[in-house]
N, C-alpha and C. Protein backbone atom coordinates (compact mmCIF):
# COMPACT_ATOMS: atom_id res chain seq x y z
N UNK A 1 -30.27 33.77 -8.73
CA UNK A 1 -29.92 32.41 -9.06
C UNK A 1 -29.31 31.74 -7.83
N UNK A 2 -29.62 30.53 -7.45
CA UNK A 2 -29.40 30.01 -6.00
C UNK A 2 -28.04 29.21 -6.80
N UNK A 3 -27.67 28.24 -5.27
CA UNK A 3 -26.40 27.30 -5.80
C UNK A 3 -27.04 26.33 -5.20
N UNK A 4 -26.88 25.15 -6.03
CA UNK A 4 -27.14 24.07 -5.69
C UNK A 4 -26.26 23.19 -5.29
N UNK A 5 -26.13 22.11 -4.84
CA UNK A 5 -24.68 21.21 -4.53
C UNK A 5 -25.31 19.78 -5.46
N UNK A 6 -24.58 19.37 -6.32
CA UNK A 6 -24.42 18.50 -6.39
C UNK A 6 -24.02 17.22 -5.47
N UNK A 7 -25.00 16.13 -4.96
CA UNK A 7 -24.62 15.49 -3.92
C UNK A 7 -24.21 14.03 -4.73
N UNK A 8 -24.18 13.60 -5.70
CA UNK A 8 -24.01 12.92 -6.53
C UNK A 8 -22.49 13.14 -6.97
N UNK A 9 -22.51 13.82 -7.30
CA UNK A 9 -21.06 14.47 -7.91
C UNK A 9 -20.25 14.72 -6.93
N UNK A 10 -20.42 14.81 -5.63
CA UNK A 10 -19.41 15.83 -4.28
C UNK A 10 -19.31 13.94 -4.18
N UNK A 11 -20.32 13.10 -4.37
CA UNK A 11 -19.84 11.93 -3.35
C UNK A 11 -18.84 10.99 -4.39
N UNK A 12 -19.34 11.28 -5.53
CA UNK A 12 -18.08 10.84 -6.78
C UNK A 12 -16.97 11.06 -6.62
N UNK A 13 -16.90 12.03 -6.81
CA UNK A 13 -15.30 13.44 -6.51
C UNK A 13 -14.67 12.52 -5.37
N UNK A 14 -15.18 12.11 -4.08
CA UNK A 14 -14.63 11.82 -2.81
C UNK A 14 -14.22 10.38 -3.04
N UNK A 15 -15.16 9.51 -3.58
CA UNK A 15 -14.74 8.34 -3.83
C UNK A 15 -13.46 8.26 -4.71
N UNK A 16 -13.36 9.03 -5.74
CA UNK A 16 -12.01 8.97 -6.45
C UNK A 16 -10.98 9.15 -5.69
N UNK A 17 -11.47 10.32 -4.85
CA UNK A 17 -9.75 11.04 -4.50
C UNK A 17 -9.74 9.67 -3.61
N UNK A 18 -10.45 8.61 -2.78
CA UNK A 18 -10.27 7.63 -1.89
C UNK A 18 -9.47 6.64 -2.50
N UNK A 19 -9.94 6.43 -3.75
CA UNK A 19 -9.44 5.19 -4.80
C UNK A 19 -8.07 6.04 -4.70
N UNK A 20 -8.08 6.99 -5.34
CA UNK A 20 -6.49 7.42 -5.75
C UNK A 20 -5.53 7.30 -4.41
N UNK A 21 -6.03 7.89 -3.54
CA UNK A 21 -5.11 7.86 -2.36
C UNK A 21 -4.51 7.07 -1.81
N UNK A 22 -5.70 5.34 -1.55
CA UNK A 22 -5.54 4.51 -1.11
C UNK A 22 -4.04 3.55 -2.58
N UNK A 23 -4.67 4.08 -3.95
CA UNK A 23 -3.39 3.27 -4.89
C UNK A 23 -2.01 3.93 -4.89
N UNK A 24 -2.26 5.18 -3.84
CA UNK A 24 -0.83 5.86 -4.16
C UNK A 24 -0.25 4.91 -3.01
N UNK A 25 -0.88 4.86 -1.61
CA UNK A 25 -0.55 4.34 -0.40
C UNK A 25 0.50 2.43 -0.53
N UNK A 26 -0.48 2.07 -1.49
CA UNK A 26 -0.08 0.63 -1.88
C UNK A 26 1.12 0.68 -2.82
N UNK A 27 1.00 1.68 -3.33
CA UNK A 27 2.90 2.11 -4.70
C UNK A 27 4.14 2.41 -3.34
N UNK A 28 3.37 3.03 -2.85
CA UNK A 28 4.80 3.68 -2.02
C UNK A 28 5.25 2.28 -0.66
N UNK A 29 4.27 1.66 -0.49
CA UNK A 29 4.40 0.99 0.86
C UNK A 29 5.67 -0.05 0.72
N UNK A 30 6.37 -0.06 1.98
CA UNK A 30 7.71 -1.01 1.46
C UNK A 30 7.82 -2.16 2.85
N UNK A 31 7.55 -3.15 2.39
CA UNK A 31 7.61 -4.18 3.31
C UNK A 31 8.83 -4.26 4.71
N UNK A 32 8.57 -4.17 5.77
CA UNK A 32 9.16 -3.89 6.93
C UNK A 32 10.48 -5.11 6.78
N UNK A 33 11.69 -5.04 6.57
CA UNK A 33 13.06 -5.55 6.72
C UNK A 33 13.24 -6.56 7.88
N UNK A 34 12.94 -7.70 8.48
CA UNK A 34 13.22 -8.05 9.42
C UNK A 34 14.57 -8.62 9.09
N UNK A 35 15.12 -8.76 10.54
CA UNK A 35 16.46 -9.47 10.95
C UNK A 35 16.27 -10.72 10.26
N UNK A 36 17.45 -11.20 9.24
CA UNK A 36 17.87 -12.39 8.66
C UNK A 36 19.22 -12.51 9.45
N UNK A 37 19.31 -13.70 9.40
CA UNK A 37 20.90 -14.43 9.77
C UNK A 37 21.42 -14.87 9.11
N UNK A 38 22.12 -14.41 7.95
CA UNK A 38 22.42 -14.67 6.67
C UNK A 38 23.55 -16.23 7.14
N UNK A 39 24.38 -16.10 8.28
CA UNK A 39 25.18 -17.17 8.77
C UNK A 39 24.09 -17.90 8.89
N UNK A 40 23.44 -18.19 9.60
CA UNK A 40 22.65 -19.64 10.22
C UNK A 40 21.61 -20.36 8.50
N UNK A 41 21.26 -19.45 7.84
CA UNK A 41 20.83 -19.52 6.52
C UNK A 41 21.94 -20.67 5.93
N UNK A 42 23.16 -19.89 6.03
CA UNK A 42 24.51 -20.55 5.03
C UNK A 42 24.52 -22.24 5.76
N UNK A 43 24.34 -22.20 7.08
CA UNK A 43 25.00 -23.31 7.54
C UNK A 43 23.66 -24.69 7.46
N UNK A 44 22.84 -23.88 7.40
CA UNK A 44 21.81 -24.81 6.67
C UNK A 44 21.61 -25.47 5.34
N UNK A 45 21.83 -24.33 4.46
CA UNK A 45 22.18 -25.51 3.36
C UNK A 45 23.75 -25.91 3.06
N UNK A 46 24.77 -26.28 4.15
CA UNK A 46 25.39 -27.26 4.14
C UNK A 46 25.57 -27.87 5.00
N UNK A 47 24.21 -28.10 5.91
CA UNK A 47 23.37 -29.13 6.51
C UNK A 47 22.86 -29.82 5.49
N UNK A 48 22.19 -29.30 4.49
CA UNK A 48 21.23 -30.23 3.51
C UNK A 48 22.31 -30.81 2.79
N UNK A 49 23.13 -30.24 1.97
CA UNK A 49 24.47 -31.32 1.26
C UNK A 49 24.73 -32.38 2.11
């Protein structure tokens, strides 16, 4: 009895684990923190008042 490969199924299998990997990548990812100036922020809106 030979083995055959499923090439249908091996390229299924791969596409999932891609989908899955890529939705784990987008859950975990955390937007990079830049420098705020929380002072120059404040003194702006009581510039606008």
């Amino acid at each position: 009895m030979s083995v055959t490969r499923l090439k249908r199924k091996n390229r299924k299998d791969k596409a999932k684990a891609a989908r899955r990997r890529t939705g784990l990548k987008v859950q975990n990812f955390k937007p990079v923190a830049k420098a705020v100036d929380i002072e120059k922020i404040k003194e702006e809106f009581k510039a606008k008042k």
